[in-house]
Structures are given as C-alpha cells and as structure tokens.
Protein backbone atom coordinates (compact mmCIF):
# COMPACT_ATOMS: atom_id res chain seq x y z
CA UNK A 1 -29.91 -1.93 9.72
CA UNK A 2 -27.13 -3.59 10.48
CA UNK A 3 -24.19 -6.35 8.97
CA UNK A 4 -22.60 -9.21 9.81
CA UNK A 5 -19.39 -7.04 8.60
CA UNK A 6 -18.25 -3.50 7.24
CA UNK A 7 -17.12 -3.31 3.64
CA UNK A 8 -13.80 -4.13 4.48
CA UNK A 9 -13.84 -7.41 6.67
CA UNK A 10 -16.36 -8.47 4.14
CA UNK A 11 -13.84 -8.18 1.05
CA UNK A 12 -11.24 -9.87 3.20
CA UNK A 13 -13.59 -12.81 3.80
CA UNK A 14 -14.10 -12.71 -0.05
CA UNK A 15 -10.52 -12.77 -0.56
CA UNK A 16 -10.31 -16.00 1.81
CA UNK A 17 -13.09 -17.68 0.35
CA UNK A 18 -11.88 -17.37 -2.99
CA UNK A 19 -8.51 -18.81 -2.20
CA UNK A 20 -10.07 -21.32 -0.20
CA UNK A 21 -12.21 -22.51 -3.29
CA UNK A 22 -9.29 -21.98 -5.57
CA UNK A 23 -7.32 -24.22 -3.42
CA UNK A 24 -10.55 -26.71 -3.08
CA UNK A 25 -10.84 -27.01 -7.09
CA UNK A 26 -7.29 -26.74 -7.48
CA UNK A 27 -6.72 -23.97 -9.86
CA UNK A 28 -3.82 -22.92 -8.40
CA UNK A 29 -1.60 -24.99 -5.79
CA UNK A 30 0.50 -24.25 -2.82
CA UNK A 31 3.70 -23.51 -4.72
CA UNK A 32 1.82 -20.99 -7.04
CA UNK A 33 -0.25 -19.16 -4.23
CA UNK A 34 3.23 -18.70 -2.46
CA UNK A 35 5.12 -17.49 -5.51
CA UNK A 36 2.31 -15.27 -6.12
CA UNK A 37 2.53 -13.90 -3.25
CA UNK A 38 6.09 -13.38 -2.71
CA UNK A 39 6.34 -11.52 -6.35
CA UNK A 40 3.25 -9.11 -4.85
CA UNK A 41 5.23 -8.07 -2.08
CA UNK A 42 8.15 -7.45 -4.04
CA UNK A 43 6.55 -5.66 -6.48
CA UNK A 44 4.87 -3.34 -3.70
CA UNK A 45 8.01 -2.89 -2.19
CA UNK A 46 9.69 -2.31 -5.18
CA UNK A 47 6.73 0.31 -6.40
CA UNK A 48 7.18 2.38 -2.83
CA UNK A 49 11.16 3.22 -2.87
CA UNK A 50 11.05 5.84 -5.27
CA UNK A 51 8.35 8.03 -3.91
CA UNK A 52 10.18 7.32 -0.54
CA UNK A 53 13.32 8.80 -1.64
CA UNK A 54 11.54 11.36 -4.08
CA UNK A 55 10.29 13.18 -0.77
CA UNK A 56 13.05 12.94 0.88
CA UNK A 57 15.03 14.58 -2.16
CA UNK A 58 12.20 17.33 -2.31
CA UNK A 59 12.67 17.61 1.24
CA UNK A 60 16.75 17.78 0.91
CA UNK A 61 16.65 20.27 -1.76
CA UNK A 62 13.81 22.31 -0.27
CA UNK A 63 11.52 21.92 -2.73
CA UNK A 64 8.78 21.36 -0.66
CA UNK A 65 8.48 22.86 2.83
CA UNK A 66 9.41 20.80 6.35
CA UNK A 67 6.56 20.34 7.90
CA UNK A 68 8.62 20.77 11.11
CA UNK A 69 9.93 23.29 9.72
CA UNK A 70 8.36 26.77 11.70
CA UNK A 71 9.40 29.17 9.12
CA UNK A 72 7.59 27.68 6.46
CA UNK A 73 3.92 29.20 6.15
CA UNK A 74 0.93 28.10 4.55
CA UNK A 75 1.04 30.51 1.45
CA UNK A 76 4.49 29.64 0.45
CA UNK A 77 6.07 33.05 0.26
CA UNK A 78 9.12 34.33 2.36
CA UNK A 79 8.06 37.43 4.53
C-alpha cells in the first residue's frame, strides 16, 4: 500500500503547515519566526565546532587511527 509521502517529506509538510497556521492565527510573527530561526542555526553551529576539532585533535595526537592511514589495522595493535 502505498503514500502520498515517506516519513520524512511528510514531517516536513507538518513542519510547513504548522508554521503556516502559526503564522495564520498569529502566534508568532515574522520578526519572531526569523529570530528563531537565526538563534537555531547558531546554536547548531555553535553545538558542531567542538566535536569538529575534538577529531581532529584525536586525529593530531593519534589517538584514534587515520583512516587513510594503511598501517593502522582493524584490531588496534602494532605488529
């Protein structure tokens, strides 16, 4: 049996229609829905710099095998 969409599509129509109705009975204006969604993106970016540069330290200090690296193997010892 099939959809009109998968799971995903369909919770990004939900997201639409909920803002659309939100806008519609004006719970929240322009001006919020923007500063809303600039403080989400800032947050996420925000949220992802220090796992970026955790790996990268792990990586530096070789705590954590290159992946490009052809002398590391799976079991983690030295031969």
């Amino acid at each position: 049996m099939g959809g009109v969409f998968t799971a995903t599509e369909g919770a990004a129509v939900a997201v639409v229609y909920s803002l659309l109705l939100s806008l519609y009975y004006r719970t929240i204006n322009t001006k919020m829905l923007l500063q809303t969604l600039s403080d989400t993106a800032f947050d996420d970016w925000r949220h992802s710099l220090p796992r970026r540069s955790l790996q990268s330290d792990e990586l530096d200090h070789g705590l954590c095998p290159d992946p490009a690296d052809d002398r590391s193997n799976a079991s983690g010892t030295d031969q």
